[in-house]
Protein backbone atom coordinates (compact mmCIF):
# COMPACT_ATOMS: atom_id res chain seq x y z
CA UNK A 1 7.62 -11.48 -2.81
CA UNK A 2 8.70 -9.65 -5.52
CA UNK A 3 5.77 -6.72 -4.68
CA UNK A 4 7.65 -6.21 -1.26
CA UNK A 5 10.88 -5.94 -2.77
CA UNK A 6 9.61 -3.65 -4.90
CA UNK A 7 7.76 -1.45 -2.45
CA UNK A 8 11.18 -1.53 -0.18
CA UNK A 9 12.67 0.26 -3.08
CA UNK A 10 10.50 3.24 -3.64
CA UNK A 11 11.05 6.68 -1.99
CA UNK A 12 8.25 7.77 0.96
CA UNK A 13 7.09 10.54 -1.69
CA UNK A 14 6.45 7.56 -4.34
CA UNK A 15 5.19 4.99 -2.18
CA UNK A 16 2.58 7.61 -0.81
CA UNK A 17 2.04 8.79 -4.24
CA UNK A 18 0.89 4.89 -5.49
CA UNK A 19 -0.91 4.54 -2.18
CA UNK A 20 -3.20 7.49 -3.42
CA UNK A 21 -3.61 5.83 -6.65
CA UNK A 22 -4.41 3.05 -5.42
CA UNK A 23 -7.24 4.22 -2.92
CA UNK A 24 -8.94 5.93 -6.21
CA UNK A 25 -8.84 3.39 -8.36
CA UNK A 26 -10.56 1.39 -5.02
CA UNK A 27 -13.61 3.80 -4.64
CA UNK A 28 -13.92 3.86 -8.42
CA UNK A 29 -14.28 0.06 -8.44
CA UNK A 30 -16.66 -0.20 -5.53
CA UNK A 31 -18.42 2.48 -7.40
CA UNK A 32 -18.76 0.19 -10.19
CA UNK A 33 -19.30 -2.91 -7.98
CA UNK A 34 -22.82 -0.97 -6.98
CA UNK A 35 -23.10 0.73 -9.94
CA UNK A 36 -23.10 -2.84 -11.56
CA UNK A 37 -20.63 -2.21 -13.95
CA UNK A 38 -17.61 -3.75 -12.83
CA UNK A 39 -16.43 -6.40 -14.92
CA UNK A 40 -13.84 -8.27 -12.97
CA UNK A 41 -14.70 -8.58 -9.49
CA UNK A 42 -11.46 -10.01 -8.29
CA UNK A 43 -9.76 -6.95 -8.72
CA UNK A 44 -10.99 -5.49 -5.79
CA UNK A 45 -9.31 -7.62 -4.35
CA UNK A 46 -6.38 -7.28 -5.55
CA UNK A 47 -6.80 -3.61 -4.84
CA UNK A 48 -7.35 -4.31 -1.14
CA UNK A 49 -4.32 -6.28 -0.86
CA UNK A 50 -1.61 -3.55 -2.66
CA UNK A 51 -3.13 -0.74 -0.50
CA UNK A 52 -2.51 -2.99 3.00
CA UNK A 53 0.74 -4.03 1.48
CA UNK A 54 1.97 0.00 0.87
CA UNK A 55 0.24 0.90 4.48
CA UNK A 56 1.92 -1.68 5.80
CA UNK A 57 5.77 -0.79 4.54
CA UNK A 58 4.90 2.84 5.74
CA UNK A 59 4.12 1.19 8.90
CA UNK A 60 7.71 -0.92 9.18
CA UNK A 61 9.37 2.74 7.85
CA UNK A 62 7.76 4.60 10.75
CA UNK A 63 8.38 2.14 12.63
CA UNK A 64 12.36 1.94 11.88
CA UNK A 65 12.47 5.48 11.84
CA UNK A 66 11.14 5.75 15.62
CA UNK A 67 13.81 3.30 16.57
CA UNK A 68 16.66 5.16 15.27
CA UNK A 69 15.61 8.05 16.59
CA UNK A 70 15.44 6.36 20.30
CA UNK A 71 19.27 5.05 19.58
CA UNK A 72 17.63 1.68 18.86
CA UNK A 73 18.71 -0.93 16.78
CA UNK A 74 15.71 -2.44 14.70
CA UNK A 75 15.79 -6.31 14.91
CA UNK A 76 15.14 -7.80 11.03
């Protein structure tokens, strides 16, 4: 819970900015994972997860922001 919250706090620029980061360090670590030199395979995992957490906040922003600009109110 307290990734969300954290995510709902960032700036667009910063949340895009991690979400880059974050899809690097995922290639480098699938690299590895063939490679055989990854160490700790869960972290792929983990990996996975923040990058379809941050894709999915863009998602709700977009999704807000396409509602506001209809005259919508966006049901929480």
């Amino acid at each position: 819970m307290a990734k969300n919250q954290s995510l709902t706090e960032l700036g667009d620029t910063d949340l895009l900015e991690r979400l880059s980061g974050a899809k690097e360090e995922l290639f480098n670590l699938r690299f590895q994972l063939v490679t055989g030199q990854l160490e700790n395979h869960a972290r792929v995992g983990q990996v996975k997860k923040d990058v379809a957490r941050m894709l999915t906040e863009l998602r709700a922003r977009e999704i807000e922001a396409a509602a506001a600009a209809a005259g919508e109110e966006v049901a929480d």
